[in-house]
PDB file of N, CA and C in Angstrom:
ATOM      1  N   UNK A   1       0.850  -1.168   0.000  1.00  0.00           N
ATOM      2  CA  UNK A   1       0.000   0.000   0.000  1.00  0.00           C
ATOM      3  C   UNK A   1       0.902   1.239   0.000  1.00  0.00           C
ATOM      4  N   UNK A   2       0.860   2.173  -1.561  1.00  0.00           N
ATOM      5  CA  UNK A   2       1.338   3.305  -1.066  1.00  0.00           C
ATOM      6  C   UNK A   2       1.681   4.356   0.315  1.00  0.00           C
ATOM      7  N   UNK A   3       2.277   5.037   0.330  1.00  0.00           N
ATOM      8  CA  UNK A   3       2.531   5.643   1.705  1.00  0.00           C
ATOM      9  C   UNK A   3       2.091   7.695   1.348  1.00  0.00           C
ATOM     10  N   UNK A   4       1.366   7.792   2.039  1.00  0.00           N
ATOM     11  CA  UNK A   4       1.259   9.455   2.135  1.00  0.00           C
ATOM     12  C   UNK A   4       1.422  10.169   3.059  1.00  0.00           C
ATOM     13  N   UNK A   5       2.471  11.345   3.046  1.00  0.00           N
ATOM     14  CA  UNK A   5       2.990  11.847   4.062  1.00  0.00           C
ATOM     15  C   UNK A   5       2.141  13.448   4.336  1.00  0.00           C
ATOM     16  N   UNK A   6       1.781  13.783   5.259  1.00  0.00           N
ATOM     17  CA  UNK A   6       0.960  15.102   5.607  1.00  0.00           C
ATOM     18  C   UNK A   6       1.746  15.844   6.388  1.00  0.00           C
ATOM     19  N   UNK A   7       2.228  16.934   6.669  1.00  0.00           N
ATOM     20  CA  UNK A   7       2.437  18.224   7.451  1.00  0.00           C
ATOM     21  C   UNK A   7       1.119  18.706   8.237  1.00  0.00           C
ATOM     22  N   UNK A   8       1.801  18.981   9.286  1.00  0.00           N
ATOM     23  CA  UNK A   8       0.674  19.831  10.113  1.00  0.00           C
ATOM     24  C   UNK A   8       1.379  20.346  11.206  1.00  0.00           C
ATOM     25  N   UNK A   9       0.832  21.347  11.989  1.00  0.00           N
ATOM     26  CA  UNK A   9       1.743  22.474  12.623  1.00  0.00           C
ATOM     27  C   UNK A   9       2.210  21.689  13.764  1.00  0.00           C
ATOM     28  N   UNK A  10       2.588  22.549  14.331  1.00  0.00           N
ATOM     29  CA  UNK A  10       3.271  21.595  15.769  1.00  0.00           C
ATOM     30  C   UNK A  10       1.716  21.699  17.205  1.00  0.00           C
ATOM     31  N   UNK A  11       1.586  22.677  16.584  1.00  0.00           N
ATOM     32  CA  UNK A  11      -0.463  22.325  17.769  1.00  0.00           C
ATOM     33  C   UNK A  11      -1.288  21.270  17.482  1.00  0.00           C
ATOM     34  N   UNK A  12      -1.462  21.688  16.056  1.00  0.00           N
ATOM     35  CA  UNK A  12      -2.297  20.429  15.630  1.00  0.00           C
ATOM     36  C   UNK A  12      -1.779  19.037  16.493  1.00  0.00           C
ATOM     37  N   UNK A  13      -0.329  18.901  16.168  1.00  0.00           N
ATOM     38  CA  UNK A  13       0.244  17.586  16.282  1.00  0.00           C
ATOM     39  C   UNK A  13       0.499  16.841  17.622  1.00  0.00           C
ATOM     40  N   UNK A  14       0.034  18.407  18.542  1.00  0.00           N
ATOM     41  CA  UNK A  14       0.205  17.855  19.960  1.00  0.00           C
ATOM     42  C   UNK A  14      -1.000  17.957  20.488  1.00  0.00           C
ATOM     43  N   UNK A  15      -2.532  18.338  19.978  1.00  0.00           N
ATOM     44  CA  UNK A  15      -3.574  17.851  20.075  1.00  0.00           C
ATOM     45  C   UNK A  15      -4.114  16.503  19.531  1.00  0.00           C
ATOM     46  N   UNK A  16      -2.935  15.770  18.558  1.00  0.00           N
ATOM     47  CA  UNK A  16      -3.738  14.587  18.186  1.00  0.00           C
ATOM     48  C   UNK A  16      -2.803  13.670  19.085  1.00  0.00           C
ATOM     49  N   UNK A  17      -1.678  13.919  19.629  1.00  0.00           N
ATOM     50  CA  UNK A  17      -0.733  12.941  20.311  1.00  0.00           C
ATOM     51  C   UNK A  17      -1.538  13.055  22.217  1.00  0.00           C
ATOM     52  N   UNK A  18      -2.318  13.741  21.921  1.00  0.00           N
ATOM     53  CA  UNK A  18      -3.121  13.982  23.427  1.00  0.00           C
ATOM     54  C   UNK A  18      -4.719  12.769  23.120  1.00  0.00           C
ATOM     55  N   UNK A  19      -4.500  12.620  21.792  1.00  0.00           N
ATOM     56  CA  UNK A  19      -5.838  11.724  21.665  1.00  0.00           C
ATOM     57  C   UNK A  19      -4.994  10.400  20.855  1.00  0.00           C
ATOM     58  N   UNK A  20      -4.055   9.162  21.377  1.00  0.00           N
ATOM     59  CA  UNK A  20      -3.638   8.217  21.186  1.00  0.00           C
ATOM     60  C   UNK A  20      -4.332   7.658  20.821  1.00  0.00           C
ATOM     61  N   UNK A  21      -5.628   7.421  21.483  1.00  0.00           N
ATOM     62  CA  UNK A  21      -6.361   6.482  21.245  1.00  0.00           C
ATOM     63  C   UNK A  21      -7.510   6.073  19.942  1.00  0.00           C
ATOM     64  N   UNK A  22      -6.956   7.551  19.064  1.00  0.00           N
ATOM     65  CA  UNK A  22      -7.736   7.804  17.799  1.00  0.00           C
ATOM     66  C   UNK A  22      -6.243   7.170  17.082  1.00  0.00           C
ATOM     67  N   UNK A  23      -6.937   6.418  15.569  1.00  0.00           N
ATOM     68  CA  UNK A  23      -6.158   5.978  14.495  1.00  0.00           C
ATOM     69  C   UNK A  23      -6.468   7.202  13.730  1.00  0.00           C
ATOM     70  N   UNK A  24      -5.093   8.043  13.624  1.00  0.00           N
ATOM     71  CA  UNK A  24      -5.282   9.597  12.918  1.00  0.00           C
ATOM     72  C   UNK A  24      -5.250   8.292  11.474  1.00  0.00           C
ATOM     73  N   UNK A  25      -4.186   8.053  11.043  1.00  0.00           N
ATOM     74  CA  UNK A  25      -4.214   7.059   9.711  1.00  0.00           C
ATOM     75  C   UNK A  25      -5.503   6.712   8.989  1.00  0.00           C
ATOM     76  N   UNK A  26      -6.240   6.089   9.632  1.00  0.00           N
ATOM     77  CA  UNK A  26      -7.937   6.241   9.494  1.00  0.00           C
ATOM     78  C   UNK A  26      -8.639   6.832   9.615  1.00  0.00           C
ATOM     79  N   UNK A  27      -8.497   8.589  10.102  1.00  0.00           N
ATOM     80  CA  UNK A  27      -9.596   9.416   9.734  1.00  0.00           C
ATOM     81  C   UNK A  27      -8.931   9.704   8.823  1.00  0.00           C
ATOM     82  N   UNK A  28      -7.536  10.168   8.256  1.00  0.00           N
ATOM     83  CA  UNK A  28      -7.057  10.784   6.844  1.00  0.00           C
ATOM     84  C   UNK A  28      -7.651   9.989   5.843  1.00  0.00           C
ATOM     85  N   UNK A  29      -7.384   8.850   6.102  1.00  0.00           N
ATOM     86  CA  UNK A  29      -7.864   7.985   5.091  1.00  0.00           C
ATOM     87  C   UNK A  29      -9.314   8.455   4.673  1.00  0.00           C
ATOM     88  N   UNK A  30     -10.475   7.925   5.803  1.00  0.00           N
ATOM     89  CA  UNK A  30     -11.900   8.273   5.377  1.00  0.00           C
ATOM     90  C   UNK A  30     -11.471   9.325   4.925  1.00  0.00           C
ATOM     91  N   UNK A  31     -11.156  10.579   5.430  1.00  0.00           N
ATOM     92  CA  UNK A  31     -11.571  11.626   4.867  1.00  0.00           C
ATOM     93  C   UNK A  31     -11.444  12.095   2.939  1.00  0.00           C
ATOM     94  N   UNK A  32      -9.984  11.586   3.166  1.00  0.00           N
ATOM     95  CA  UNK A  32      -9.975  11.416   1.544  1.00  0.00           C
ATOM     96  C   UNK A  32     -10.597  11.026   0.561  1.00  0.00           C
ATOM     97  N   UNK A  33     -11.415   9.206   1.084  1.00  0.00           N
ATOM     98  CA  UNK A  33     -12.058   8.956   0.222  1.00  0.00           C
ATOM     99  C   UNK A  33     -13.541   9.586   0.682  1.00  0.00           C
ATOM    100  N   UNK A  34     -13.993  10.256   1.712  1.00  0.00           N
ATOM    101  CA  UNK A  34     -15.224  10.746   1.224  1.00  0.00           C
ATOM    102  C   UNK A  34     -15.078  12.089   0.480  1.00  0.00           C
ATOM    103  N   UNK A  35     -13.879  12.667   0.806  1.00  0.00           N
ATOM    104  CA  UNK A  35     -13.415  13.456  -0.737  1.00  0.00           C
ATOM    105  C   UNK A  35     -13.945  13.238  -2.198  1.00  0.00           C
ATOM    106  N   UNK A  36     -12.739  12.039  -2.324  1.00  0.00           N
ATOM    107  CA  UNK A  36     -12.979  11.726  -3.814  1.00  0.00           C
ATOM    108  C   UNK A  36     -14.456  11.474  -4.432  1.00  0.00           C
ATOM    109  N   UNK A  37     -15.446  10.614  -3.330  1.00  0.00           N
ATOM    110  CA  UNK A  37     -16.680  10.537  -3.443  1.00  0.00           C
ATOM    111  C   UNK A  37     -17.269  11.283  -3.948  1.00  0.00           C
ATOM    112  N   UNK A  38     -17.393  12.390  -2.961  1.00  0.00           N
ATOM    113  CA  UNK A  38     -18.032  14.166  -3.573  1.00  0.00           C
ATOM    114  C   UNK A  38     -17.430  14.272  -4.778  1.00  0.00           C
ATOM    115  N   UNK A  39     -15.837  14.571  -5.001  1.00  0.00           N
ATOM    116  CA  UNK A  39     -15.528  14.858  -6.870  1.00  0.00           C
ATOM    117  C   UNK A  39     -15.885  13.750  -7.450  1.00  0.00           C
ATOM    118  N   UNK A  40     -16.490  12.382  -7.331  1.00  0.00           N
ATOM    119  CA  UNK A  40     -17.154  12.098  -7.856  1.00  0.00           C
ATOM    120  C   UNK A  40     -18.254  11.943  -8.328  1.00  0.00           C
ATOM    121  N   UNK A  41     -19.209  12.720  -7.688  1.00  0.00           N
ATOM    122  CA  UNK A  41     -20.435  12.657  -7.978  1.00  0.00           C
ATOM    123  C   UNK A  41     -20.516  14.069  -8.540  1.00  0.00           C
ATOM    124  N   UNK A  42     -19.366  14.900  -8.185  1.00  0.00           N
ATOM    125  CA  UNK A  42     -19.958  16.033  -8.405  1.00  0.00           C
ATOM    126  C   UNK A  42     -19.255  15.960 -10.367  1.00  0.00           C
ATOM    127  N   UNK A  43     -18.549  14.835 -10.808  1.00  0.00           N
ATOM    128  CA  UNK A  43     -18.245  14.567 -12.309  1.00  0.00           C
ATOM    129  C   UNK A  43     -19.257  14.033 -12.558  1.00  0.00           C
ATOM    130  N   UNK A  44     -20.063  12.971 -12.267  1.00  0.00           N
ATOM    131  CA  UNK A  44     -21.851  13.069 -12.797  1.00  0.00           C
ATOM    132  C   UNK A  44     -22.282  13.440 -12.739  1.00  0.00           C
ATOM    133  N   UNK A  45     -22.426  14.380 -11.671  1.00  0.00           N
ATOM    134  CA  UNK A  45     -23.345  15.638 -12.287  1.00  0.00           C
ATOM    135  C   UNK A  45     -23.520  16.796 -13.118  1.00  0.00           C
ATOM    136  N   UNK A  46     -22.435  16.911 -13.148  1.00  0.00           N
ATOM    137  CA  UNK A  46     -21.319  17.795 -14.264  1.00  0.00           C
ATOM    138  C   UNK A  46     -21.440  17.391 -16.199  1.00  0.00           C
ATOM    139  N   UNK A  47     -21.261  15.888 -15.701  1.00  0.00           N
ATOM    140  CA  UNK A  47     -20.439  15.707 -17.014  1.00  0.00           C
ATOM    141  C   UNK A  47     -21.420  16.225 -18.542  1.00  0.00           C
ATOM    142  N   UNK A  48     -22.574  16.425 -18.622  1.00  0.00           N
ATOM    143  CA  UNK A  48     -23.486  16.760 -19.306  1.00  0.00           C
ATOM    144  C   UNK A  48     -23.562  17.926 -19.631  1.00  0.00           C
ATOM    145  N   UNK A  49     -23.148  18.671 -18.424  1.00  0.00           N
ATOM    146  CA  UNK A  49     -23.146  20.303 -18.412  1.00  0.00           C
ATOM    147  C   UNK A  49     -23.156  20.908 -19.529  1.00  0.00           C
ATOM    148  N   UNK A  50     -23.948  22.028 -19.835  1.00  0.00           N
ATOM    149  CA  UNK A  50     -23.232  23.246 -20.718  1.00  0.00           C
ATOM    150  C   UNK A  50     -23.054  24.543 -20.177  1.00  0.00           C
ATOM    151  N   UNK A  51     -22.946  24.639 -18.614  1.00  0.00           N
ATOM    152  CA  UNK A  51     -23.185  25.909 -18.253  1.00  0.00           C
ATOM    153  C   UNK A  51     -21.073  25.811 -17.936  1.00  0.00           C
ATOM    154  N   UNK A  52     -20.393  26.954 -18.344  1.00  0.00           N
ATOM    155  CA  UNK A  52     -19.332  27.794 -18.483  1.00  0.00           C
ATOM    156  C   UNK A  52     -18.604  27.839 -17.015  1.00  0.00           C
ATOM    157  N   UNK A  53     -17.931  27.634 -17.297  1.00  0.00           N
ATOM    158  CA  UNK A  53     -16.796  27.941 -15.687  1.00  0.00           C
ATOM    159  C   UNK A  53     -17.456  29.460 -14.988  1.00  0.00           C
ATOM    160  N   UNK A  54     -17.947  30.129 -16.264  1.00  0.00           N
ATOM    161  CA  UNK A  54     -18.039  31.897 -15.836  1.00  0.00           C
ATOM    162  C   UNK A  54     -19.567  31.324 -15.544  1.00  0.00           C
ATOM    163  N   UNK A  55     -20.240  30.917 -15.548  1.00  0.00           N
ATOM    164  CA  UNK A  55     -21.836  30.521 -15.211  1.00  0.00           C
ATOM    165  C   UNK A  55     -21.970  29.707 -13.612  1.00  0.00           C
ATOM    166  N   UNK A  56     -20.716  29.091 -13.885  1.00  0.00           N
ATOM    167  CA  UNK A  56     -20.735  28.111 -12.245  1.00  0.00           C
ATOM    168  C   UNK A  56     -20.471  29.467 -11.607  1.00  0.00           C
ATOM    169  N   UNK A  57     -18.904  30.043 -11.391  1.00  0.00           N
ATOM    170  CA  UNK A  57     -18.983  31.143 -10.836  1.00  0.00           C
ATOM    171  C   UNK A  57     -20.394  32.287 -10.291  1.00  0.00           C
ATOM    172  N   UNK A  58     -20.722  32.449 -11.548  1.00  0.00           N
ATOM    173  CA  UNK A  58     -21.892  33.555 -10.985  1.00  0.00           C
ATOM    174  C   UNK A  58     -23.025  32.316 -10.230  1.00  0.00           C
ATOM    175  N   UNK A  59     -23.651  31.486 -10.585  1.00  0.00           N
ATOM    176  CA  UNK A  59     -24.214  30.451  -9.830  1.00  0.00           C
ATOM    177  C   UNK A  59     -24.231  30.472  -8.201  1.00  0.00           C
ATOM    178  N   UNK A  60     -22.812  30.325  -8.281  1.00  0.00           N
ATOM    179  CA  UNK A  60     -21.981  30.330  -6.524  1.00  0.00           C
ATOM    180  C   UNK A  60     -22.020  31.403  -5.781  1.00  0.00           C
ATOM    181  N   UNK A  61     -21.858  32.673  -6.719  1.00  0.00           N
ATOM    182  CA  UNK A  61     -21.606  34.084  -6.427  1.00  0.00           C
ATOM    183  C   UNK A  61     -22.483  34.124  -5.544  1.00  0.00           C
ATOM    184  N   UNK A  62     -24.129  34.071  -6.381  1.00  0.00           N
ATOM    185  CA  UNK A  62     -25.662  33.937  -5.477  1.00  0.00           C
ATOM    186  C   UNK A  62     -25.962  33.375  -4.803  1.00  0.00           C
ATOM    187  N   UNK A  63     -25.752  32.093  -4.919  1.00  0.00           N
ATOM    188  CA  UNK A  63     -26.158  31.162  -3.564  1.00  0.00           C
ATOM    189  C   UNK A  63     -25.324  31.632  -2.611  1.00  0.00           C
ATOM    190  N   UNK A  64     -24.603  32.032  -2.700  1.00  0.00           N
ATOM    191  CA  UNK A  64     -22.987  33.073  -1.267  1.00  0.00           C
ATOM    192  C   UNK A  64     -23.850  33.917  -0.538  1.00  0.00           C
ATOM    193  N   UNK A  65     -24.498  34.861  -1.405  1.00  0.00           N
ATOM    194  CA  UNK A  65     -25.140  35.718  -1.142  1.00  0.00           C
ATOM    195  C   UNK A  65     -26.191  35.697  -0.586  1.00  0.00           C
ATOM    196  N   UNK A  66     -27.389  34.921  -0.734  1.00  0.00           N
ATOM    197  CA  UNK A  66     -28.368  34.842  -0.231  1.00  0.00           C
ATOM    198  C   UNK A  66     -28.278  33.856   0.754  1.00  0.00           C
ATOM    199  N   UNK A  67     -27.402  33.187   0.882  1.00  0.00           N
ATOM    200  CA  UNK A  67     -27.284  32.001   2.199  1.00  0.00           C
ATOM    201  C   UNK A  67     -26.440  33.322   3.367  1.00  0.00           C
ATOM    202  N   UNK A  68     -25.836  34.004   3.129  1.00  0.00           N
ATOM    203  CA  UNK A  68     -25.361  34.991   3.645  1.00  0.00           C
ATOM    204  C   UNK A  68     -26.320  36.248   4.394  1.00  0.00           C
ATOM    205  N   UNK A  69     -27.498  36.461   2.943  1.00  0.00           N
ATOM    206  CA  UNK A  69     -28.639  37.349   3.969  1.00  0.00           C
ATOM    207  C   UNK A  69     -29.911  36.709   4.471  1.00  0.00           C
ATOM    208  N   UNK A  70     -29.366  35.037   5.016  1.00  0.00           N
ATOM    209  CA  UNK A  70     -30.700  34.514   5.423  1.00  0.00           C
ATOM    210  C   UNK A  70     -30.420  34.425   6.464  1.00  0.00           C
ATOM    211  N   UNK A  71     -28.808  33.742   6.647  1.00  0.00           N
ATOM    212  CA  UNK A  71     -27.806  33.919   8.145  1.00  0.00           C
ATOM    213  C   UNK A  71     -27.989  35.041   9.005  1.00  0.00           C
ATOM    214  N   UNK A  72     -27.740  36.583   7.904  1.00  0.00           N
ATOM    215  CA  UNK A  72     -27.716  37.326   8.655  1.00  0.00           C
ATOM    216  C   UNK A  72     -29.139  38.460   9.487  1.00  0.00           C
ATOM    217  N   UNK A  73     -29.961  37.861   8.840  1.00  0.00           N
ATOM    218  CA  UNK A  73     -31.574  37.973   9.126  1.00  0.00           C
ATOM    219  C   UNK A  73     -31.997  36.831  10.417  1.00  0.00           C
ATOM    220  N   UNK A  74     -31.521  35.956  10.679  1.00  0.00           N
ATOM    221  CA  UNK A  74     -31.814  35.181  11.839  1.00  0.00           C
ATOM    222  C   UNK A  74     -31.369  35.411  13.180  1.00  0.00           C
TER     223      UNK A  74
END
């Protein structure tokens, strides 16, 4: 099995050496592959597309925005 090496600060590293009893190896792991999961689904959902890199952008722009003045209305 390949090997992958991660950096992380020296806090991080002495908050996870305070929790031994967690397999850090196995949350990196999950986490990655529920990563790849999401870019994968998010390439089926995609792959059909005709809306423009500049169309996703503005897309995102709005949903930013209005998830932003619903937050800030509550």
């Amino acid at each position: 099995m390949p090997t992958v090496t991660i950096n992380v600060d020296d806090d991080l590293k002495a908050q996870m050496e305070d929790h031994s009893e967690i397999n850090w190896s196995e949350v990196a792991r999950n986490a990655f592959e529920e990563k790849i999961d999401d870019l994968e689904m998010m390439n089926r959902l995609t792959s059909d597309s005709e809306l423009t890199d500049e169309d996703v952008d503005e897309l995102a722009e709005l949903i930013d925005s209005n998830v932003a003045e619903r937050l800030a209305g509550k």
